[in-house]
Protein backbone atom coordinates (compact mmCIF):
# COMPACT_ATOMS: atom_id res chain seq x y z
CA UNK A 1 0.00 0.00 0.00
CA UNK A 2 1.21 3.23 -0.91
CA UNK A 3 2.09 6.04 1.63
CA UNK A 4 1.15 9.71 0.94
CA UNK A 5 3.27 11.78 2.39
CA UNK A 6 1.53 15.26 3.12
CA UNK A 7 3.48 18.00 4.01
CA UNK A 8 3.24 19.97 7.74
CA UNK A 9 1.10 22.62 7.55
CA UNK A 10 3.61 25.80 8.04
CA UNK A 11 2.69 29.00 9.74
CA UNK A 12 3.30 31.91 7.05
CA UNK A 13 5.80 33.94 7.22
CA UNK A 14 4.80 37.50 8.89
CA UNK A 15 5.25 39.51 5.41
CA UNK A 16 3.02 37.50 3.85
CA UNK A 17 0.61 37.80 7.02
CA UNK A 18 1.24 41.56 6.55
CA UNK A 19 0.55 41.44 2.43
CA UNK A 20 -2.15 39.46 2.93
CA UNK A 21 -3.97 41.75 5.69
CA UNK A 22 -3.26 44.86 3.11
CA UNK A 23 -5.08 42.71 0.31
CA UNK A 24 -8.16 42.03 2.75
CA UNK A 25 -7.80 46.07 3.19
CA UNK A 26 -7.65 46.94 -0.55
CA UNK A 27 -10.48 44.55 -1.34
CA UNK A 28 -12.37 45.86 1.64
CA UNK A 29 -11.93 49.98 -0.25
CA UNK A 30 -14.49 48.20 -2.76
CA UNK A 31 -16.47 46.93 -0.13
CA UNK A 32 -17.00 49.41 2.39
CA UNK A 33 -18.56 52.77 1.89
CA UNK A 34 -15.77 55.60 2.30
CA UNK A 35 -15.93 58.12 4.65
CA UNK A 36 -14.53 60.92 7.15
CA UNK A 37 -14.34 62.65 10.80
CA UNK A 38 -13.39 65.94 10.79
CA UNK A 39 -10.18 66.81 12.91
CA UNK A 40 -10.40 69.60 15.25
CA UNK A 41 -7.67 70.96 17.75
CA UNK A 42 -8.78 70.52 21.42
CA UNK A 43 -7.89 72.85 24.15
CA UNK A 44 -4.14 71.06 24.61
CA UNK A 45 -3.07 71.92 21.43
CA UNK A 46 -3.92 68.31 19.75
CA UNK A 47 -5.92 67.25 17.05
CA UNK A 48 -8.65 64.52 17.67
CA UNK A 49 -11.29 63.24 15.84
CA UNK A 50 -14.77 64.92 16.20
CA UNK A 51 -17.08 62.36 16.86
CA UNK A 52 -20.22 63.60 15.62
CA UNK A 53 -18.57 65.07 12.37
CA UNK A 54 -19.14 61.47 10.25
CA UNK A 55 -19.98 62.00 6.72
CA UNK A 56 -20.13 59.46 3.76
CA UNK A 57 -17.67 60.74 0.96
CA UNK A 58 -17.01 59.75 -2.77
CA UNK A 59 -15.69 55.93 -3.23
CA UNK A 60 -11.89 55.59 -3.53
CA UNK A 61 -10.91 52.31 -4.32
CA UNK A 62 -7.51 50.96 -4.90
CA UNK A 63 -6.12 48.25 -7.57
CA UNK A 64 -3.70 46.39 -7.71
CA UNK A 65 -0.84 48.16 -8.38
CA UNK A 66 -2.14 51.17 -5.85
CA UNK A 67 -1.68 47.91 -3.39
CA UNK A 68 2.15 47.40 -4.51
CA UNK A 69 2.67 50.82 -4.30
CA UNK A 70 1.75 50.87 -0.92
CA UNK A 71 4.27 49.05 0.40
CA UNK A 72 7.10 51.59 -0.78
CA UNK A 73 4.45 54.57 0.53
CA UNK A 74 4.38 52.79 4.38
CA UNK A 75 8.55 52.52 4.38
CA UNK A 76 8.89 56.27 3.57
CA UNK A 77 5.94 56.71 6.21
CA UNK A 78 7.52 55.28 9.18
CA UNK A 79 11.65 56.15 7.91
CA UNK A 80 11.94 57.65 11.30
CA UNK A 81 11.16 54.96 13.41
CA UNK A 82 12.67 52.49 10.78
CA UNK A 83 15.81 54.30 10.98
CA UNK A 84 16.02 54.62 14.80
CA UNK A 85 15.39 51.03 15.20
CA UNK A 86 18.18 49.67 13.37
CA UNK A 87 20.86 52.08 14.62
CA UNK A 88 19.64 51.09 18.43
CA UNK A 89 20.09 47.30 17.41
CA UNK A 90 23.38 48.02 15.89
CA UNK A 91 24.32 49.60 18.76
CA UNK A 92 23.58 46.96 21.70
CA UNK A 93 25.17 44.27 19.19
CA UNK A 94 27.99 46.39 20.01
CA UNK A 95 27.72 46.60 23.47
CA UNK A 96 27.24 42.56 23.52
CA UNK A 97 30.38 42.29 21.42
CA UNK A 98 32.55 43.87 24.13
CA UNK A 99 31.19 40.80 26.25
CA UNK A 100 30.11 42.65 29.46
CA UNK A 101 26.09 41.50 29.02
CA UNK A 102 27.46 38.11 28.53
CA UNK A 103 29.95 38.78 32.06
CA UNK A 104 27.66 40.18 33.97
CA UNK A 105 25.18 37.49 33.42
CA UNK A 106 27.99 34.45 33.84
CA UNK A 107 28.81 36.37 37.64
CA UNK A 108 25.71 36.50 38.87
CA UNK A 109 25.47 32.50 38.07
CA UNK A 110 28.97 32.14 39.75
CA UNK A 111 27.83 33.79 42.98
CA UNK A 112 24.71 31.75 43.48
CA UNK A 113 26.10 28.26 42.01
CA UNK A 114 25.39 25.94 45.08
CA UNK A 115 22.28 28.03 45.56
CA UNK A 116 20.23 26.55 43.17
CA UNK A 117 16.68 28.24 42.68
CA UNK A 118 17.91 31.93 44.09
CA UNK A 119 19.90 32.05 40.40
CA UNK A 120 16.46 31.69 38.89
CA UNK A 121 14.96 35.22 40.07
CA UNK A 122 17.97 36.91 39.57
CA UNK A 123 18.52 36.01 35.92
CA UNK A 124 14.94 36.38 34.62
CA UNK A 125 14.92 39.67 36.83
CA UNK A 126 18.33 40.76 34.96
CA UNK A 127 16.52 39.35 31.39
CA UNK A 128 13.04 41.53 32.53
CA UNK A 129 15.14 44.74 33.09
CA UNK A 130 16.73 44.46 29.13
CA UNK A 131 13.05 43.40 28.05
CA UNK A 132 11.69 46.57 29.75
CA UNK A 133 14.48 49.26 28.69
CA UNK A 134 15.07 48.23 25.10
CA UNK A 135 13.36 45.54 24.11
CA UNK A 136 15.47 42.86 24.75
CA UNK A 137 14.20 39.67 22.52
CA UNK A 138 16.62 38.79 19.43
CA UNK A 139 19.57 39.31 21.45
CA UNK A 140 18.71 36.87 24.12
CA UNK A 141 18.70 34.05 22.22
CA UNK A 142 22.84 33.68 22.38
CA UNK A 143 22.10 33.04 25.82
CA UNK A 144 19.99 30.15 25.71
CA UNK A 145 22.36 27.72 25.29
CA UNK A 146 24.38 28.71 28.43
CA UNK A 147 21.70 28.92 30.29
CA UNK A 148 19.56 25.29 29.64
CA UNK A 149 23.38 23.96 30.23
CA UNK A 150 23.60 25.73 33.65
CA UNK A 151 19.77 25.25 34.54
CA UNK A 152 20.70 20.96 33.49
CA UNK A 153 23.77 21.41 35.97
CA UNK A 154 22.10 22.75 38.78
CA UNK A 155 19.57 19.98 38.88
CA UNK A 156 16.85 21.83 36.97
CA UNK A 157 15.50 21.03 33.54
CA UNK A 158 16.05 22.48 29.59
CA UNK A 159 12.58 23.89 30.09
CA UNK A 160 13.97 26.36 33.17
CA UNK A 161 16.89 27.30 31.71
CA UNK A 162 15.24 28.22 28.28
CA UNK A 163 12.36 30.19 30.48
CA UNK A 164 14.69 31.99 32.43
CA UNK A 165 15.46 33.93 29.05
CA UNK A 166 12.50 33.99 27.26
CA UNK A 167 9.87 34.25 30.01
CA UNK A 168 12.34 36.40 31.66
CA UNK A 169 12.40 38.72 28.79
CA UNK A 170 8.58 38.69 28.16
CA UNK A 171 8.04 39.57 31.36
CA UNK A 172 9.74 42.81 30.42
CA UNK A 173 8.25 42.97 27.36
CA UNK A 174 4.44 43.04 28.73
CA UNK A 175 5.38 45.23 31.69
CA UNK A 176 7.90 47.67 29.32
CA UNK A 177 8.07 51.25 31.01
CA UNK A 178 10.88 52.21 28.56
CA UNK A 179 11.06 50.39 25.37
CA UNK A 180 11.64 52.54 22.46
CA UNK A 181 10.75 49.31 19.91
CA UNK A 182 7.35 49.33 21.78
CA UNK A 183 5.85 51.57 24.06
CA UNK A 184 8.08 54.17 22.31
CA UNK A 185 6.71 53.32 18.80
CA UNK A 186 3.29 53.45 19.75
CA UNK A 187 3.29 56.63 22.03
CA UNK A 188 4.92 58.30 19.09
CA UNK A 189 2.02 57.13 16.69
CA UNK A 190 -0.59 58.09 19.47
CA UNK A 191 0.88 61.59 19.62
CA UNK A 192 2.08 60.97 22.99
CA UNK A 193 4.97 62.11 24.94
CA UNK A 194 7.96 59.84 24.96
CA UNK A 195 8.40 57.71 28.17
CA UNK A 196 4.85 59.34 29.61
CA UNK A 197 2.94 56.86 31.77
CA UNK A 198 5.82 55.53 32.95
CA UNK A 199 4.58 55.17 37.26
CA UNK A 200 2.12 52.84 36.29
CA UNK A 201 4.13 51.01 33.99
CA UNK A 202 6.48 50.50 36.67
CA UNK A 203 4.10 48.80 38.88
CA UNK A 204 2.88 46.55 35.81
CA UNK A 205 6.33 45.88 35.39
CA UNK A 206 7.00 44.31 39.06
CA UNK A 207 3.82 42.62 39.32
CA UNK A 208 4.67 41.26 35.89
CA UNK A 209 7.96 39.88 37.29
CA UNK A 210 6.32 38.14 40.17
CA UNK A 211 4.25 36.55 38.29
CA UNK A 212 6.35 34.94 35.67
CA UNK A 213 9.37 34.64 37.87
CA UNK A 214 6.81 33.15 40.77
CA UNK A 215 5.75 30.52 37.94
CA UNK A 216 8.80 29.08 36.54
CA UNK A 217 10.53 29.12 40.48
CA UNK A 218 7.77 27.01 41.55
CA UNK A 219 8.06 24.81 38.49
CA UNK A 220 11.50 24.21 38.98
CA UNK A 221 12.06 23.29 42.49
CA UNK A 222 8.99 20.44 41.13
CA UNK A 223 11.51 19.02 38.65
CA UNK A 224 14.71 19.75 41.30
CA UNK A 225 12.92 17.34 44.02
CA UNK A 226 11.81 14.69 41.23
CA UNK A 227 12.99 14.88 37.92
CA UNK A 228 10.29 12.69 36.78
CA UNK A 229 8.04 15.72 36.99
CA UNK A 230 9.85 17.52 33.99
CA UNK A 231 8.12 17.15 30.90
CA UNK A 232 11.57 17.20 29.00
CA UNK A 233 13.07 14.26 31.15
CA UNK A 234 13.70 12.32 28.07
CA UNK A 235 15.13 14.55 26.14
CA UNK A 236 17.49 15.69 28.90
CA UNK A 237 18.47 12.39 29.77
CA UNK A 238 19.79 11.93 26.33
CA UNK A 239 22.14 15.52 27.03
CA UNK A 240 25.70 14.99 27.29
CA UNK A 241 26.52 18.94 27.86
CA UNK A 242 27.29 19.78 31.76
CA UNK A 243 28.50 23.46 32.70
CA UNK A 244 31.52 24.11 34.09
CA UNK A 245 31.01 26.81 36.12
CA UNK A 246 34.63 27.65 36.69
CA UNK A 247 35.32 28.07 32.41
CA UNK A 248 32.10 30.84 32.26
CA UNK A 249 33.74 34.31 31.17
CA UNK A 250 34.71 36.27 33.85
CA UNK A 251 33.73 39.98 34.92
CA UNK A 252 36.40 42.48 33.91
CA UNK A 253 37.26 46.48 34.77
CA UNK A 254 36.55 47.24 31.14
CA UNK A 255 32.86 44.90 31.23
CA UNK A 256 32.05 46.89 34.70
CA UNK A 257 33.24 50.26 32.85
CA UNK A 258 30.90 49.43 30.08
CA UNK A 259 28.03 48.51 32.06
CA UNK A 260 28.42 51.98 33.62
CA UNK A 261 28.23 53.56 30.05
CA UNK A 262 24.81 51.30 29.36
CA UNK A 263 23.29 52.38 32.72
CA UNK A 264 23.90 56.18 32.23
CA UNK A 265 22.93 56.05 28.40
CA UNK A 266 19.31 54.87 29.89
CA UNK A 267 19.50 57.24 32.36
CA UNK A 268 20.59 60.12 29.83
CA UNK A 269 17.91 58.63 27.47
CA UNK A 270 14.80 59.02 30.56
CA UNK A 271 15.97 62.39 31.39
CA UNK A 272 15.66 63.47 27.56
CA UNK A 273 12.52 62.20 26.89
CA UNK A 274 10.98 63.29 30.16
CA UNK A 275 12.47 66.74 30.71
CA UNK A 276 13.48 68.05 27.46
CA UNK A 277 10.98 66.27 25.09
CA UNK A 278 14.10 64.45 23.03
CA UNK A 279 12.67 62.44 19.93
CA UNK A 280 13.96 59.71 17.89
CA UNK A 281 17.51 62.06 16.41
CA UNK A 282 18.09 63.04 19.94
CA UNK A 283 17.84 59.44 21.29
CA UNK A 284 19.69 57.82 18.37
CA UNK A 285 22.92 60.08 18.91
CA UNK A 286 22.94 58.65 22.98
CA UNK A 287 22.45 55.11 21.57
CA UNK A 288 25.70 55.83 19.53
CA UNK A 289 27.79 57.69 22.22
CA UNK A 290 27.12 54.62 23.89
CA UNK A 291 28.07 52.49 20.98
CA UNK A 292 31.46 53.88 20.56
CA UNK A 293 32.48 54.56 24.14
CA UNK A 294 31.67 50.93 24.86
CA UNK A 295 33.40 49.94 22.02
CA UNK A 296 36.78 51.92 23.12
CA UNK A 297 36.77 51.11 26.23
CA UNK A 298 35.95 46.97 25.53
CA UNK A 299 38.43 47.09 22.88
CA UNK A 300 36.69 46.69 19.82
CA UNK A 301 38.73 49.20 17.75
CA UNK A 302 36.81 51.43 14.89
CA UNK A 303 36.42 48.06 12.47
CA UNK A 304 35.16 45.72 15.24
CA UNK A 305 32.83 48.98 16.31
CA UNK A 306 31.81 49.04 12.24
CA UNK A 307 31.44 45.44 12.36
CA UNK A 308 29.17 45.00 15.22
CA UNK A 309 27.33 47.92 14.52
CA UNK A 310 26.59 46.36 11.10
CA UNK A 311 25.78 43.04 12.08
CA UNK A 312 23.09 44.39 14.52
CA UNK A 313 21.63 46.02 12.06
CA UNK A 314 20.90 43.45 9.70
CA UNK A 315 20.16 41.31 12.62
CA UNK A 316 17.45 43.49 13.55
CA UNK A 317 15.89 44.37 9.79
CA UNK A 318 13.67 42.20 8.96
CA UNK A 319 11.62 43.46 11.99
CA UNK A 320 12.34 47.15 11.59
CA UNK A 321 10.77 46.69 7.76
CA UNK A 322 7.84 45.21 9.44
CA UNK A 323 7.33 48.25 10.78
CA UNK A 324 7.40 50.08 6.57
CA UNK A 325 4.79 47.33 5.70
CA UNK A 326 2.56 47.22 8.17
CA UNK A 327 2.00 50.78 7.68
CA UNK A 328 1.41 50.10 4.17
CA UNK A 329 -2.25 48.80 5.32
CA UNK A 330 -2.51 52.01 6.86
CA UNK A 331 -1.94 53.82 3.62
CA UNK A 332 -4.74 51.82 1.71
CA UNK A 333 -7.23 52.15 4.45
CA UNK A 334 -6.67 55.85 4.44
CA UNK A 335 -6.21 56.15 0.44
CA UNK A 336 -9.81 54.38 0.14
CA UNK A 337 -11.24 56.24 2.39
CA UNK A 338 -12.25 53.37 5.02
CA UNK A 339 -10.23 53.64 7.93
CA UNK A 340 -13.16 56.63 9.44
CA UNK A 341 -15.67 54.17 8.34
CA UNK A 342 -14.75 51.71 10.07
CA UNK A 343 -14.03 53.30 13.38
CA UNK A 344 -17.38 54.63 13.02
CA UNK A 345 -18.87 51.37 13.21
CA UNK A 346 -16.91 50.26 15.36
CA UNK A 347 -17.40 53.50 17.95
CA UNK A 348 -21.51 52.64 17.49
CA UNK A 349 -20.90 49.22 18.62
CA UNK A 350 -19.15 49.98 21.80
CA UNK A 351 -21.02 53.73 22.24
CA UNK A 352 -23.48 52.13 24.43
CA UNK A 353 -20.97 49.75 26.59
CA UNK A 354 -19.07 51.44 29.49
CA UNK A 355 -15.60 53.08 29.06
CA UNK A 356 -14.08 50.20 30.88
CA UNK A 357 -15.68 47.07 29.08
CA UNK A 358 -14.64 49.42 25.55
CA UNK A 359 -10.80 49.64 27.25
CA UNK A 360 -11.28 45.62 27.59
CA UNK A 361 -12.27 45.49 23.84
CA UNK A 362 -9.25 47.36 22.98
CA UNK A 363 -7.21 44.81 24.79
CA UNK A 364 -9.04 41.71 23.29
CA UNK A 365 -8.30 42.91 20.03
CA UNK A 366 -4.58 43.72 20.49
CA UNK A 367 -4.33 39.90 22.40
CA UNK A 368 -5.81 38.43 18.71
CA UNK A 369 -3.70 40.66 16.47
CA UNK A 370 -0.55 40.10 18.22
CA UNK A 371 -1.21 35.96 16.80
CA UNK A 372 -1.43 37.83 13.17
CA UNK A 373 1.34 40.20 13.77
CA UNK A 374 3.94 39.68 16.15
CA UNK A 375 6.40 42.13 15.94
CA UNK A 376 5.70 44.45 18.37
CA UNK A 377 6.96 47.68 16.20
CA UNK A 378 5.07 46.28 13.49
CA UNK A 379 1.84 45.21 15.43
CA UNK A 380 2.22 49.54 16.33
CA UNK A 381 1.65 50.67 13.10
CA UNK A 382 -1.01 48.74 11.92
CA UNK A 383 -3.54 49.31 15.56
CA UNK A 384 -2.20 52.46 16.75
CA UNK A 385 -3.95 54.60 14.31
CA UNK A 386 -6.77 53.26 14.33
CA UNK A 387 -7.06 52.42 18.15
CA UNK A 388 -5.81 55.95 19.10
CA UNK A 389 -8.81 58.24 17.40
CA UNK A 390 -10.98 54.78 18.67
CA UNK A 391 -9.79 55.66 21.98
CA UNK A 392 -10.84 59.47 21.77
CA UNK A 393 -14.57 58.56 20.80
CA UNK A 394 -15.09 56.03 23.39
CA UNK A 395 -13.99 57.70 26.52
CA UNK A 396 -10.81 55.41 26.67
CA UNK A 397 -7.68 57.57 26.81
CA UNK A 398 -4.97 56.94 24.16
CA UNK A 399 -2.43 56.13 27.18
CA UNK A 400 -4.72 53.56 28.17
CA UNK A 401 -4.95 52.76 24.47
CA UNK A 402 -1.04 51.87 24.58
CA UNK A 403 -1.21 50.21 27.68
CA UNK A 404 -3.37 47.25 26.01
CA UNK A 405 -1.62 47.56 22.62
CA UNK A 406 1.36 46.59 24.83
CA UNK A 407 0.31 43.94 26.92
CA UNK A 408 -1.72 42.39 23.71
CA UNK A 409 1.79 42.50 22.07
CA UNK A 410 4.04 41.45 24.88
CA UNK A 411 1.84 38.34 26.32
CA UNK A 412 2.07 35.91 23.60
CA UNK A 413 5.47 36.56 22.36
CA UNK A 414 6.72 33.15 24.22
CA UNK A 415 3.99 31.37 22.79
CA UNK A 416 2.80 31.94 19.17
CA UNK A 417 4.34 30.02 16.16
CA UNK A 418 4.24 33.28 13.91
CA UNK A 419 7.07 34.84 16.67
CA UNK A 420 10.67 34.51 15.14
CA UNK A 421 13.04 34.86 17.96
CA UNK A 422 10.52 32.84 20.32
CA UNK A 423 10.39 29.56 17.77
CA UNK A 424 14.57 30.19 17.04
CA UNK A 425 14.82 30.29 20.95
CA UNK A 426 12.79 26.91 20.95
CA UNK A 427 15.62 25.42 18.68
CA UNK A 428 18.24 26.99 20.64
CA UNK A 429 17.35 25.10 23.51
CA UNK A 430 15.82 21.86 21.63
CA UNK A 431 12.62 22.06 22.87
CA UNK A 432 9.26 21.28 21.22
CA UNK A 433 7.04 23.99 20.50
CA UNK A 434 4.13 21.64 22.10
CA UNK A 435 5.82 20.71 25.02
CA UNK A 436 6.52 24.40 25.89
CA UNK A 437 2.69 25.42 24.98
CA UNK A 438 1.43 22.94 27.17
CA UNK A 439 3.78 23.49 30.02
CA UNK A 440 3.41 27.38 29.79
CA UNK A 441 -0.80 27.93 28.85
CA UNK A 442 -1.69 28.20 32.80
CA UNK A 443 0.97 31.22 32.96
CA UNK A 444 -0.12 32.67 29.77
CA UNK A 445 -3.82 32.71 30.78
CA UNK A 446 -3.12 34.17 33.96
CA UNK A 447 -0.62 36.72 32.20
CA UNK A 448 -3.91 37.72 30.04
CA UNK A 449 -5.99 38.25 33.24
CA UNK A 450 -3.50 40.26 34.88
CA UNK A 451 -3.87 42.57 31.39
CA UNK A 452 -7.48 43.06 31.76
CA UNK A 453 -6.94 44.23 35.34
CA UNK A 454 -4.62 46.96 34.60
CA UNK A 455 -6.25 47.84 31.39
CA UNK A 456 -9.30 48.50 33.98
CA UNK A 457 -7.67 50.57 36.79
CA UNK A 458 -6.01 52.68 34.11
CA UNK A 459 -9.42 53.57 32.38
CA UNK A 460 -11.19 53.66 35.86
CA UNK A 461 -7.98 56.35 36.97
CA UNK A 462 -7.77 58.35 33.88
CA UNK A 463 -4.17 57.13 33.02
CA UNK A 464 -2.71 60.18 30.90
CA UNK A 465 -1.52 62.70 30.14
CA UNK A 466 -4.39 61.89 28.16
């Protein structure tokens, strides 16, 4: 009897989740009736859509080759942020080329080896803080390895050492109070200030840390008092790799020197954003101070700076021209005059729900998208405009608005097939995707609840500036 052999069903590619979204959107400009709000400038200063302004206007609808066009239209759209994402990539690929990040991290597991589980908060809590500040994803996954080795070593399982980085990092992700790839991205499309918000952030942040780090402590001292209990056992067993703690690279003058330059670059970069209203130019030229002075002092020379600088950059590009295409549904929506359309019909359905249930709507729909779109700079530019002028007729305010685009975006990271770095990570530390989804639902269900709680209290509070 013959065998068919069928081939796996593969998750597409996010640019051809992106293209296909924008062909939806251009069929949709034949589909649905075009129309407009009228902008008016409030008493701040700031334009916002006038809700009772709606008016049908003439039908715009855009072919084929509008659609192509589009593409090119979105990149020259969103240069800025484009722009200011790669040269912060290529600069922290320099910063990990000096070797401190990796240092710093191997020091903290010398001083707790014989501790076991007290390594666990301090790593994910070291992980959270790079998750929170800059986005820290792609350039976790060197440390993967290292870390399922360590976690093996110290009686724990590949599944804690691999969620020690990615949970870790997720857990700064969702609770982000400074991340210019995500917060930053989308306060900048929302016409907010840079970095505003950032109190309760900081509390979502640390509760977001408890939780995650709470989850995967528990699970591990389950697998360090019987192994059996690990889900990964098997596969474990059949590891041959044991760490060495005394061969782990070792903390030098010129890694703590560096560190130094990393911690006042954030602090330069708060104080800009807060005080003197700095913008992507302003914050690119501290990302690059910091690039070079790390670079001098680690050693690095001007090629190895060049080098480094390059290869984050084209580490980081396919996301950053995520950002370019996503916007490119923007430009058809707006170009066929739909996108007022359909936040009017959108507004009516919520109009008659409370402010609160409408923030929870906003927060539902950025949990679904995020499965369509995972890049978080990316998943920005396609909700942000149309959430933000949402958010004004609603009652919601745009902060809040960012709030659930952010926890939509950062929750699922770790667990979605359509998220690069997460399924790379995976393979890094030879895990199966359903092994880790099944081990890590409960966490991600109770990560979602946690959302809908803060995306409540900062409706109910009137989380601003506005």
């Amino acid at each position: 009897m013959e065998t068919l052999n069928k081939k796996k069903f593969q998750v597409p590619h996010v640019y051809i989740i992106i293209m296909g979204i924008a062909l939806i959107c251009m069929i949709l400009t034949y589909l649905v009736p075009a129309g407009m709000y009228d902008r008016v400038v409030n008493e701040a200063g700031r334009e916002v859509v006038d809700p009772g302004s709606f008016h049908f206007i003439a039908q715009t609808p855009q072919n084929l080759f509008q659609y192509f066009q589009s593409f090119h239209q979105g990149l020259v759209e969103m240069a800025g942020i484009i722009f200011f994402l790669f040269i912060v990539g290529g600069c922290f690929a320099v910063v990990e080329g000096t070797g401190a990040i990796e240092a710093v991290l191997c020091k903290i597991t010398q001083l707790m080896a014989g501790k076991e589980r007290i390594v666990i908060p301090f790593i994910m809590f070291a992980f959270a803080v790079g998750g929170a500040t800059f986005g820290m994803a792609e350039e976790a996954l060197p440390f993967i390895p290292i870390m399922v080795t360590l976690a093996i070593s110290l009686g724990f399982d590949s599944m804690t050492g691999a969620a020690m980085v990615l949970v870790g990092c997720s857990a700064g992700f969702a609770g982000a109070f400074l991340s210019p790839f995500t917060v930053g991205v989308a306060q900048g499309i929302a016409g907010l200030p840079m970095a505003s918000g950032m109190g309760l952030r900081i509390v979502l942040f640390f509760c977001m840390c408890l939780l995650m780090i709470g989850f995967v402590y528990i699970y591990a001292g389950k697998v360090k008092k019987n192994p059996l209990k690990s889900s990964m056992y098997e596969i474990d067993a059949a590891r041959e790799d044991k760490l060495d703690l005394s061969n782990l690279k070792q903390m030098t003058k010129a890694h703590v020197i560096i560190l130094l330059i990393v911690a006042a670059s954030i602090i330069t970069f708060t104080v800009g954003v807060v005080k003197f209203g700095w913008y992507f130019k302003e914050l690119s030229a501290v990302f690059l101070i910091m690039a070079g002075l790390s670079a001098a002092v680690g050693g690095l020379g001007l090629n190895g700076f060049a080098e480094h600088l390059t290869k984050g950059m084209a580490t980081l590009a396919s996301g950053a021209i995520i950002v370019g295409f996503a916007r490119a549904i923007l430009v058809l929506m707006t170009d066929g005059g739909i996108i007022d359309t359909i936040l009017f019909y959108t507004s009516n359905l919520v109009a008659g729900l409370s402010s609160n249930v409408a923030a929870v709507g906003i927060y539902i729909f950025q949990c679904f998208l995020n499965y369509l779109v995972p890049s978080g700079s990316g998943q920005a530019a396609v909700s942000m405009p149309i959430l933000a002028p949402l958010s004004d007729i609603v009652g919601v305010t745009r902060q809040t608005a960012v709030l659930a685009y952010q926890l939509g975006d950062g929750i699922s990271n770790i667990f979605t097939p359509t998220s690069g770095y997460f399924m790379a990570g995976l393979a890094l530390a030879k895990i199966p995707w359903e092994k880790w989804a099944k081990w890590i639902l409960p966490l991600i269900l109770l990560e979602y609840l946690m959302g809908a709680i803060f995306v409540v209290i900062a409706n109910t509070i009137g989380y601003g500036p506005f």
